[in-house]
PDB file of N, CA and C in Angstrom:
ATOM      1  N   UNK A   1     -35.475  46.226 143.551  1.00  0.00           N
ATOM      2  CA  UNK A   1     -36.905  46.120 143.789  1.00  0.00           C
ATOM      3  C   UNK A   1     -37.291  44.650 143.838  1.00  0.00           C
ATOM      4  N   UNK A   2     -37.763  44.359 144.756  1.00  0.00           N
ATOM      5  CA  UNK A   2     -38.357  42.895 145.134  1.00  0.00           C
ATOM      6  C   UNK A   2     -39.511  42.994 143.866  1.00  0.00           C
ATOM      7  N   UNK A   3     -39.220  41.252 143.326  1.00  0.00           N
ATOM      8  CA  UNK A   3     -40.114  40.655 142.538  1.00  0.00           C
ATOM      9  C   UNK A   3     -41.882  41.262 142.667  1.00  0.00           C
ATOM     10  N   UNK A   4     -42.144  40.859 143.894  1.00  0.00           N
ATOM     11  CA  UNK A   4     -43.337  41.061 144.177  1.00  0.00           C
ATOM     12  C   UNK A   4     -43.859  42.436 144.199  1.00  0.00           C
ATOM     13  N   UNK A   5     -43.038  43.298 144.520  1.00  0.00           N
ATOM     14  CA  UNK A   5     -43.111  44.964 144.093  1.00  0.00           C
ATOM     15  C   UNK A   5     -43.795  45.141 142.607  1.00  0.00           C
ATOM     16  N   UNK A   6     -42.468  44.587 141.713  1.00  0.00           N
ATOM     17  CA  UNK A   6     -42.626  44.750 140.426  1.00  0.00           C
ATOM     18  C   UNK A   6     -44.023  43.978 139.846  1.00  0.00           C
ATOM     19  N   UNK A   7     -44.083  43.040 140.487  1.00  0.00           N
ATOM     20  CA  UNK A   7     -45.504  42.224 139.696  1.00  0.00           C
ATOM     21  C   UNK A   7     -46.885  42.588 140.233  1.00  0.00           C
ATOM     22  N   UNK A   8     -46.991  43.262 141.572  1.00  0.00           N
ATOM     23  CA  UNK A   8     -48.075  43.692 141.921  1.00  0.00           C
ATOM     24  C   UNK A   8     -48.586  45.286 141.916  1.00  0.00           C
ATOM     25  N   UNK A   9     -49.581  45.768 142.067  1.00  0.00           N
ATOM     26  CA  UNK A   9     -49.908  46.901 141.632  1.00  0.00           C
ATOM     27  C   UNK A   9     -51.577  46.879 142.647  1.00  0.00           C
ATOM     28  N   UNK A  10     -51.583  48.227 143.122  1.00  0.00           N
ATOM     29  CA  UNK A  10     -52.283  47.943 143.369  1.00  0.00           C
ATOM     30  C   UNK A  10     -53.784  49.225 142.764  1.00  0.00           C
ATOM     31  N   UNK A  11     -55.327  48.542 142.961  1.00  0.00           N
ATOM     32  CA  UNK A  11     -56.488  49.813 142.148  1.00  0.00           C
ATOM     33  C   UNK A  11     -57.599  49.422 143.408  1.00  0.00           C
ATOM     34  N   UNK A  12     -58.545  50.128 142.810  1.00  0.00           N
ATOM     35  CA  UNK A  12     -59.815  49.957 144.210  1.00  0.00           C
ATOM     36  C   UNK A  12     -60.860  49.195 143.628  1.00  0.00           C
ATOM     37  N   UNK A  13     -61.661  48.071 143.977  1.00  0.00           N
ATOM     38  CA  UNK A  13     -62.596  47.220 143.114  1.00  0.00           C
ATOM     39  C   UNK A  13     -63.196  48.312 143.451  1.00  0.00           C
ATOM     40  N   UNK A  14     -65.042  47.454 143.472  1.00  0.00           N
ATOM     41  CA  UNK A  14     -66.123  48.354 143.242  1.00  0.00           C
ATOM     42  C   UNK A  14     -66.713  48.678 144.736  1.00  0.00           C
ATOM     43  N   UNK A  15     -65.781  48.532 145.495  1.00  0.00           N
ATOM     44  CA  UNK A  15     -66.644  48.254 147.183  1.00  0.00           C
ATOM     45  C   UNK A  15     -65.419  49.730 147.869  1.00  0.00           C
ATOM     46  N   UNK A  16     -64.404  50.050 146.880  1.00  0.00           N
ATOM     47  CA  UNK A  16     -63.379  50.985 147.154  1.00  0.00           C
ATOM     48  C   UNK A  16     -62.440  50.385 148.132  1.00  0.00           C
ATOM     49  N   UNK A  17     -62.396  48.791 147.744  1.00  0.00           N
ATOM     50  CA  UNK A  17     -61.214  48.160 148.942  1.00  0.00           C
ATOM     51  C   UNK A  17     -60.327  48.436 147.909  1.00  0.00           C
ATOM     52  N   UNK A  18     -58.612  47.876 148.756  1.00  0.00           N
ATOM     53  CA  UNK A  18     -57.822  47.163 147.717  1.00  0.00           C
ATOM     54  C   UNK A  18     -57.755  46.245 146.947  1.00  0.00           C
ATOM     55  N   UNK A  19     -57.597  46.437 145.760  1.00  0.00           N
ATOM     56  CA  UNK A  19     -57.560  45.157 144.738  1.00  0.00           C
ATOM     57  C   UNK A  19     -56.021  44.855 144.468  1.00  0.00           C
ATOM     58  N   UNK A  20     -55.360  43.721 144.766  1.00  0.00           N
ATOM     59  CA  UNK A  20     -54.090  43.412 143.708  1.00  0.00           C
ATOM     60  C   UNK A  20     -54.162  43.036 142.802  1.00  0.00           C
ATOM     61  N   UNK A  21     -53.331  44.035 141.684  1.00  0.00           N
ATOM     62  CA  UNK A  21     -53.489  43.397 140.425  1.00  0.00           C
ATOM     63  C   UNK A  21     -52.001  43.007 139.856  1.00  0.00           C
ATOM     64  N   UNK A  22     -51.896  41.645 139.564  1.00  0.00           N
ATOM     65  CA  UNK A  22     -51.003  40.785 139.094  1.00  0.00           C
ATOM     66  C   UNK A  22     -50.148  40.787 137.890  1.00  0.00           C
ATOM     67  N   UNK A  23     -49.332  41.276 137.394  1.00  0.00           N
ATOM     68  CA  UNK A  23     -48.830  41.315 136.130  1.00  0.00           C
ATOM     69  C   UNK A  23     -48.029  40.008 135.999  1.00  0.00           C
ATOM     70  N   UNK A  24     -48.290  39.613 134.396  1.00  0.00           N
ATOM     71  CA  UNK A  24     -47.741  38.494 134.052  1.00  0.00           C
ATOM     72  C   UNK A  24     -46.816  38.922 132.809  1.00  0.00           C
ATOM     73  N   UNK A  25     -45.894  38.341 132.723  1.00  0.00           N
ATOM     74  CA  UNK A  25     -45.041  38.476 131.710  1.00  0.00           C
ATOM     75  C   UNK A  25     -45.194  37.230 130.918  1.00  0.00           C
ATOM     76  N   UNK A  26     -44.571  37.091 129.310  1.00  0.00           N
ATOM     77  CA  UNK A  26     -44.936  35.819 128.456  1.00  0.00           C
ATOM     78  C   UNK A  26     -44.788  34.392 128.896  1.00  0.00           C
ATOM     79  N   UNK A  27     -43.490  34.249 129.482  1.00  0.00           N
ATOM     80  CA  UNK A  27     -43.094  33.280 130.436  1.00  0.00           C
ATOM     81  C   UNK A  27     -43.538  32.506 131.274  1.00  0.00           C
ATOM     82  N   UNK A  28     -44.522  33.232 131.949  1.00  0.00           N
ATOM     83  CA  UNK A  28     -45.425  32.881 132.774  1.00  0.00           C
ATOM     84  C   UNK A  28     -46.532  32.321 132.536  1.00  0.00           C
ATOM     85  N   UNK A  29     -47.517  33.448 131.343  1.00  0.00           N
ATOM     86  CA  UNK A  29     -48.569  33.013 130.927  1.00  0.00           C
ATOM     87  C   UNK A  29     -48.359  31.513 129.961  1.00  0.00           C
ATOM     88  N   UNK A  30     -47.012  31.620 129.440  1.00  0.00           N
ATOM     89  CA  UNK A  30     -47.347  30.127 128.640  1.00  0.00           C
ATOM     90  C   UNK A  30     -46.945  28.698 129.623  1.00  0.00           C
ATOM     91  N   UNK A  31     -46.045  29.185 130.890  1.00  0.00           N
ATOM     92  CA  UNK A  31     -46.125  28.343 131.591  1.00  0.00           C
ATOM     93  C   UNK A  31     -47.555  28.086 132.197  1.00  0.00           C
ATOM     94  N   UNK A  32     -48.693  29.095 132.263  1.00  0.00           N
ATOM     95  CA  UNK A  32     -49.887  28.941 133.038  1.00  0.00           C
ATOM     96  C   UNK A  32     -50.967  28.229 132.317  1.00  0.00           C
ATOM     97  N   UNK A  33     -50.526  28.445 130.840  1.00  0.00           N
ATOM     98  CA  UNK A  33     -51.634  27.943 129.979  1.00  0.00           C
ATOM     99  C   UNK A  33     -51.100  26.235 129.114  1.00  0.00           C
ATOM    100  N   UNK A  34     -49.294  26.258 129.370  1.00  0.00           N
ATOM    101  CA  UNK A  34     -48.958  25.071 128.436  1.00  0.00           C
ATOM    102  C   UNK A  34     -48.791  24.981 127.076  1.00  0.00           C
ATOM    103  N   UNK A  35     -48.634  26.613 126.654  1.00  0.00           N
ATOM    104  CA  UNK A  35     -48.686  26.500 125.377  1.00  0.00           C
ATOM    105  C   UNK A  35     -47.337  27.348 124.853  1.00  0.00           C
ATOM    106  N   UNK A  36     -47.009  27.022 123.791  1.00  0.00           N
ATOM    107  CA  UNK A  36     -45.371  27.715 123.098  1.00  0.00           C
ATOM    108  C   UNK A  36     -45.532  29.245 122.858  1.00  0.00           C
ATOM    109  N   UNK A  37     -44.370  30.016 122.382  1.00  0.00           N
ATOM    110  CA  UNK A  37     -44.304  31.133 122.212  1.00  0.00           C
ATOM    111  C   UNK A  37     -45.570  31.534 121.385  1.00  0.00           C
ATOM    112  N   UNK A  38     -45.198  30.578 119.998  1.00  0.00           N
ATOM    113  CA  UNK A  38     -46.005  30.803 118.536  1.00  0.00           C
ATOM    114  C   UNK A  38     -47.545  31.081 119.191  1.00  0.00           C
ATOM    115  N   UNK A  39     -48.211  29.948 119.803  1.00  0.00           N
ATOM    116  CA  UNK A  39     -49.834  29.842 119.996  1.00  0.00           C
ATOM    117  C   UNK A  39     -50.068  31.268 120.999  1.00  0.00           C
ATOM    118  N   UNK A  40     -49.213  31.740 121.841  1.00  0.00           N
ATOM    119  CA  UNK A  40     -49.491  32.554 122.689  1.00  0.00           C
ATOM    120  C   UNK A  40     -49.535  34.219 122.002  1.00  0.00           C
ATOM    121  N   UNK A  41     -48.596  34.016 121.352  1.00  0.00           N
ATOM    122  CA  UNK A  41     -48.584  35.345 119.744  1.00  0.00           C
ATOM    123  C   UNK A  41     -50.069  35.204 119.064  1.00  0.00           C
ATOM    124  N   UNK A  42     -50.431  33.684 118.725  1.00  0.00           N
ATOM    125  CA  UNK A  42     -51.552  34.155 118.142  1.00  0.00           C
ATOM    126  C   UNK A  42     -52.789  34.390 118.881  1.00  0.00           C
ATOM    127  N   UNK A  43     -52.658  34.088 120.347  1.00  0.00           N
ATOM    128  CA  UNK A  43     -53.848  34.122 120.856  1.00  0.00           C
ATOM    129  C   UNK A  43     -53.528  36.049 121.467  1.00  0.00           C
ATOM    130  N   UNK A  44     -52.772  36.788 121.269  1.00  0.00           N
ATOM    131  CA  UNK A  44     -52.442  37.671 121.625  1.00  0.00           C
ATOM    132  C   UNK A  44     -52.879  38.802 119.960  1.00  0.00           C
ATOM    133  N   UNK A  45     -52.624  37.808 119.156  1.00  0.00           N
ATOM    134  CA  UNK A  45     -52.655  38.898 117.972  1.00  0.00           C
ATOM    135  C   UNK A  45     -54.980  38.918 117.789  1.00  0.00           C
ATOM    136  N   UNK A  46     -54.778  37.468 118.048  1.00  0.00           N
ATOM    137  CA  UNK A  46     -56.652  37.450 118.326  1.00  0.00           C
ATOM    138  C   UNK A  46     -57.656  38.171 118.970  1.00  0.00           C
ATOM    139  N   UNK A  47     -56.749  38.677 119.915  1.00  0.00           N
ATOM    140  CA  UNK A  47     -57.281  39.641 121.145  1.00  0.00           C
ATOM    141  C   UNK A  47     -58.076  38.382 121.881  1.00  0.00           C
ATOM    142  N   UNK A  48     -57.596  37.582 122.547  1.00  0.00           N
ATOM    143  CA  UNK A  48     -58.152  36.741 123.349  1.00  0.00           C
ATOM    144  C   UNK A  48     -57.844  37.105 124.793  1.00  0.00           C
ATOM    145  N   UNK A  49     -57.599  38.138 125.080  1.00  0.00           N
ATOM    146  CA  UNK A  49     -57.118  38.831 126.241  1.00  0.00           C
ATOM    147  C   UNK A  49     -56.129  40.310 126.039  1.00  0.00           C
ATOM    148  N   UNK A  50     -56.106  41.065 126.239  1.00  0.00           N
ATOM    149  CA  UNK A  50     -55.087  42.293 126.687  1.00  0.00           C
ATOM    150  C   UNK A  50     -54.101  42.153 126.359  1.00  0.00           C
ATOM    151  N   UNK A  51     -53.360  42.418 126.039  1.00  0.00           N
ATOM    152  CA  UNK A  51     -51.429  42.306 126.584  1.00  0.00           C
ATOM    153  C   UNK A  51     -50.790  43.832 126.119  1.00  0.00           C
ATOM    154  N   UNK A  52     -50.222  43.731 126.552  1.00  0.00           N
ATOM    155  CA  UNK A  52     -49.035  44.952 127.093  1.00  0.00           C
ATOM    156  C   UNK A  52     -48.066  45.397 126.800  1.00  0.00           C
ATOM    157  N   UNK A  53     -47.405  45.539 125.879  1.00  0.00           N
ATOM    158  CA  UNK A  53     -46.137  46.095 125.301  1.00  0.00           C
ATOM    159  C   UNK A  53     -45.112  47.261 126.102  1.00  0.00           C
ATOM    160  N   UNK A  54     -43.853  46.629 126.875  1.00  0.00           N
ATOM    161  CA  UNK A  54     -43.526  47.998 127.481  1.00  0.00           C
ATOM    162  C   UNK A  54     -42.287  47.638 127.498  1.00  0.00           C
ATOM    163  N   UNK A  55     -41.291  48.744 126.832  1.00  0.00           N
ATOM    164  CA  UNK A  55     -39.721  47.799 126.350  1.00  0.00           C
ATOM    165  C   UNK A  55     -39.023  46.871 126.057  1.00  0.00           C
ATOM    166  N   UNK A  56     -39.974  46.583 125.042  1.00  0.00           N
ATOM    167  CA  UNK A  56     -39.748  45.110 124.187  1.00  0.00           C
ATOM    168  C   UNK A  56     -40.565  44.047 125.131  1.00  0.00           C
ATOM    169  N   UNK A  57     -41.111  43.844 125.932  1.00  0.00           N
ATOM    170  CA  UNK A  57     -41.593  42.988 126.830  1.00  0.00           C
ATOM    171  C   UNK A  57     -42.965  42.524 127.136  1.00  0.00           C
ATOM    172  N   UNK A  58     -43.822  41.743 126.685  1.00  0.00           N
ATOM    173  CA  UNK A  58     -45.384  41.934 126.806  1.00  0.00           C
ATOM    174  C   UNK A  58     -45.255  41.671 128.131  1.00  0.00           C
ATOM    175  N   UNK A  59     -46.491  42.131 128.653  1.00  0.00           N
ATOM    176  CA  UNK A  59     -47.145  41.856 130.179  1.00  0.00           C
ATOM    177  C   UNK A  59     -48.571  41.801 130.017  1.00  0.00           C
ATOM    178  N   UNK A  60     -48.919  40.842 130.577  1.00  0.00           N
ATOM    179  CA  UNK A  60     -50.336  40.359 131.041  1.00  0.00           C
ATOM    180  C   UNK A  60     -51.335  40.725 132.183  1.00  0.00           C
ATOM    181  N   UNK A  61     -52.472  40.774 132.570  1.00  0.00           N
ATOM    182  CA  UNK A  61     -52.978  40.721 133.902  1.00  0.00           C
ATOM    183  C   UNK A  61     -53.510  39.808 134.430  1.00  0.00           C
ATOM    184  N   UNK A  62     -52.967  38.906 135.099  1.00  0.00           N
ATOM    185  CA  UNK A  62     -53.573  37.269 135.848  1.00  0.00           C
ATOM    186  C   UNK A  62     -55.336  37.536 135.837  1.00  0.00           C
ATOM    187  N   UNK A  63     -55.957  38.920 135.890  1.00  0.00           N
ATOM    188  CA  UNK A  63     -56.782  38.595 135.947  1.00  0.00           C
ATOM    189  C   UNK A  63     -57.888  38.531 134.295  1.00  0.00           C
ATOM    190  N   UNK A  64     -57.140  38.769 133.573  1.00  0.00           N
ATOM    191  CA  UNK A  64     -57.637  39.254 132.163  1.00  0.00           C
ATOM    192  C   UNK A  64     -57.366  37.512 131.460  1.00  0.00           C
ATOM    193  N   UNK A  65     -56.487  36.812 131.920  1.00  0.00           N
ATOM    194  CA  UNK A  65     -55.890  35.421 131.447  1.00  0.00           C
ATOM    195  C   UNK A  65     -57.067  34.581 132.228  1.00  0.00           C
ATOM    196  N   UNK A  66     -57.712  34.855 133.458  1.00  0.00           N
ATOM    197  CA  UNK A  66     -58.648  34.209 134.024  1.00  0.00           C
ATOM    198  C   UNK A  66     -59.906  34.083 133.733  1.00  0.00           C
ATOM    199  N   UNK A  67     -59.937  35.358 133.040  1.00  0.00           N
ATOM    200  CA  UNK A  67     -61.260  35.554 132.621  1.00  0.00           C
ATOM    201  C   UNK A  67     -61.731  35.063 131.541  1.00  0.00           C
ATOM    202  N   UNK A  68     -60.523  35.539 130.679  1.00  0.00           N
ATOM    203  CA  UNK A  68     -60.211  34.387 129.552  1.00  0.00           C
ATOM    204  C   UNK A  68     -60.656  33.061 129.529  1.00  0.00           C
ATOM    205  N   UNK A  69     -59.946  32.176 130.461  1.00  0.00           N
ATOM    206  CA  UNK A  69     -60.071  30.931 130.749  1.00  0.00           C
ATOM    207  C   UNK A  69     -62.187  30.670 130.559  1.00  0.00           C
ATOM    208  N   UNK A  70     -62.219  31.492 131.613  1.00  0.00           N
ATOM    209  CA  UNK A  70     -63.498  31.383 132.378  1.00  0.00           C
ATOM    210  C   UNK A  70     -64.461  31.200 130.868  1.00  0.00           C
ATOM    211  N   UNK A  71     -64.550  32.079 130.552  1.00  0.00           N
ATOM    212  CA  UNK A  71     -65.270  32.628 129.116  1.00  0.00           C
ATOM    213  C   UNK A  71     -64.877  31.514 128.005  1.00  0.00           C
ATOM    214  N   UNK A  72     -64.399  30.727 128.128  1.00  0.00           N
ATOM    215  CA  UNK A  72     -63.607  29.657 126.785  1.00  0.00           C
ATOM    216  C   UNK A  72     -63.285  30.020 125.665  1.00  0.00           C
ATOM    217  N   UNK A  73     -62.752  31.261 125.901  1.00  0.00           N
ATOM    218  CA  UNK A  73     -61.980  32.135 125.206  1.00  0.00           C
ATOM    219  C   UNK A  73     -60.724  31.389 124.817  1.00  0.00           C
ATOM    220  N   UNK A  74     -60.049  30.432 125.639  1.00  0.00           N
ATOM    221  CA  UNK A  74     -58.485  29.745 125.641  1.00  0.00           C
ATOM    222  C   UNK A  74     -59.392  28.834 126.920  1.00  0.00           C
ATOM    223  N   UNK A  75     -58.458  27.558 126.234  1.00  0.00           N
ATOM    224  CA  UNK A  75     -58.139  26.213 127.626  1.00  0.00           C
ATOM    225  C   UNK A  75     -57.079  26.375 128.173  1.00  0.00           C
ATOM    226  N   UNK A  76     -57.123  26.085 129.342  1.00  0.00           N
ATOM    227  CA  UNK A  76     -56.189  25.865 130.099  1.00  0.00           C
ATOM    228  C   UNK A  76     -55.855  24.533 130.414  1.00  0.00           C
ATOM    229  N   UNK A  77     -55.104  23.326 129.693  1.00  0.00           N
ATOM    230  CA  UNK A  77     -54.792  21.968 129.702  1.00  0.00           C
ATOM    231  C   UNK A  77     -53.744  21.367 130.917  1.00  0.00           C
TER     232      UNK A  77
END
């Protein structure tokens, strides 16, 4: 299965188009935000966004980490 298979998904916004929705794994998000395992655990145990538990593996939604951002919920440095 191609990468992009696995990371995209797709739901209907509010207009009933397609929406892609983005999954992020830990890796990613701390590469997106700059921050270590530890800070990303705690901003995860804070509920500063969603995350995902699915065979040992968290996953994120690019758009739940954005919103985040947006809200100054977390910096993005």
């Amino acid at each position: 299965m191609k990468e992009e298979a696995k990371n995209e998904f797709t739901e209907l916004d509010q207009n009933g188009r397609d929406k892609q929705m983005r999954w992020l794994r830990s890796r990613d998000v701390r590469k997106l935000l700059g921050v270590r395992d530890s800070t990303l655990q705690q901003m995860r145990i804070r509920g500063d966004f969603p995350a995902y538990k699915l065979g040992g593996i968290w996953y994120y939604l690019e758009d739940d980490i954005n919103d985040a951002i947006l809200k100054g919920k977390i910096c993005n440095n």
